[in-house]
Protein backbone atom coordinates (compact mmCIF):
# COMPACT_ATOMS: atom_id res chain seq x y z
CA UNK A 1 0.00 0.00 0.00
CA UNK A 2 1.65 3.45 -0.84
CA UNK A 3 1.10 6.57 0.91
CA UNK A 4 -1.58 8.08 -1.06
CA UNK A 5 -4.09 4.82 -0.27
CA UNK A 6 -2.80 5.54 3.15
CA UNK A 7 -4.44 8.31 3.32
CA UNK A 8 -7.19 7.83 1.67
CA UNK A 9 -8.27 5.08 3.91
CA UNK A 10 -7.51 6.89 7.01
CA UNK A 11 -9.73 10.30 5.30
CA UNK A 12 -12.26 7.64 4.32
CA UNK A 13 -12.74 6.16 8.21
CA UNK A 14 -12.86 9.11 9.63
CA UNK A 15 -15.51 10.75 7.26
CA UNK A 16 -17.40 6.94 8.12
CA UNK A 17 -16.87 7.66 12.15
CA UNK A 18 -17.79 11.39 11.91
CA UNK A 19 -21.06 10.44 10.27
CA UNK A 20 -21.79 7.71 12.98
CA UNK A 21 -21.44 10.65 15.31
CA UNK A 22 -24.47 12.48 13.68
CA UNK A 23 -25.90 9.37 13.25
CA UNK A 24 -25.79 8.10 17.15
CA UNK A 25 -26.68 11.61 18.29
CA UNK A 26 -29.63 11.93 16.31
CA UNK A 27 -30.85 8.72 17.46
CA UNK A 28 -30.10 9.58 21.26
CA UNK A 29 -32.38 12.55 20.79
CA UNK A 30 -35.03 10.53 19.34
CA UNK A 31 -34.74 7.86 21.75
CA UNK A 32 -38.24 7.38 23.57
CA UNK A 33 -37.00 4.02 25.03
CA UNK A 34 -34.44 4.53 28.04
CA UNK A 35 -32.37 1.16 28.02
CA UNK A 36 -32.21 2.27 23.98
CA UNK A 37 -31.29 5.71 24.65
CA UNK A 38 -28.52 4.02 27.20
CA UNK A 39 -27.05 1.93 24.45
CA UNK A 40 -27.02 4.54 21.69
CA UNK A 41 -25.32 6.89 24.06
CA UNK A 42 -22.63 4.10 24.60
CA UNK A 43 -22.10 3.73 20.74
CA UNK A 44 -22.11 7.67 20.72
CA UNK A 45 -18.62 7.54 23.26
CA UNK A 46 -16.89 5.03 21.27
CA UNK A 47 -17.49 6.57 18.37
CA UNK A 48 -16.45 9.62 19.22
CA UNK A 49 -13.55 8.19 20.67
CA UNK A 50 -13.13 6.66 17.29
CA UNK A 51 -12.98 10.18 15.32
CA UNK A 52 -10.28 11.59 18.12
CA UNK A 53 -8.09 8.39 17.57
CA UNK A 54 -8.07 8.85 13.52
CA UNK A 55 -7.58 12.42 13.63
CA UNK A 56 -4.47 11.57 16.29
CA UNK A 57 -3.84 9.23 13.22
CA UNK A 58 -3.94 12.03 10.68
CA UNK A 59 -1.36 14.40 12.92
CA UNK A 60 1.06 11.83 12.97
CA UNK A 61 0.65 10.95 9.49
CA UNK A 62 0.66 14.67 8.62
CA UNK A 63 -2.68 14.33 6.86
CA UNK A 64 -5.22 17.30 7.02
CA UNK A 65 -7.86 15.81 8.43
CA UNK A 66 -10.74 18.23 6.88
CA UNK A 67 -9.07 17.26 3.72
């Protein structure tokens, strides 16, 4: 793999994990179900865990990660 499918495979999982984001905090707001609202909020962390660990990717890798 060179560099340039680097990159677009890290750009390309964290556009995927940034969507989840919207994604899991829409559906926490719709939540009318509590143990649901309690799972999706879970999912929400990790996800957004998942978008600060490829964008800690990207600054090592010296990609811009708005690229």
């Amino acid at each position: 793999m060179d560099r340039e499918q680097l990159k677009q495979l890290i750009l390309q999982s964290l556009e995927h994990e940034r969507g989840g984001v919207k994604v899991y905090e829409t559906a926490v707001e719709a939540a009318v179900n509590d143990d649901l609202r309690e799972e999706w909020t879970e999912y929400l962390e990790q996800t957004r865990r998942h978008v600060q660990i490829l964008e800690g990717v990207c600054k090592k890798f010296e990609i811009d990660p708005e690229e």
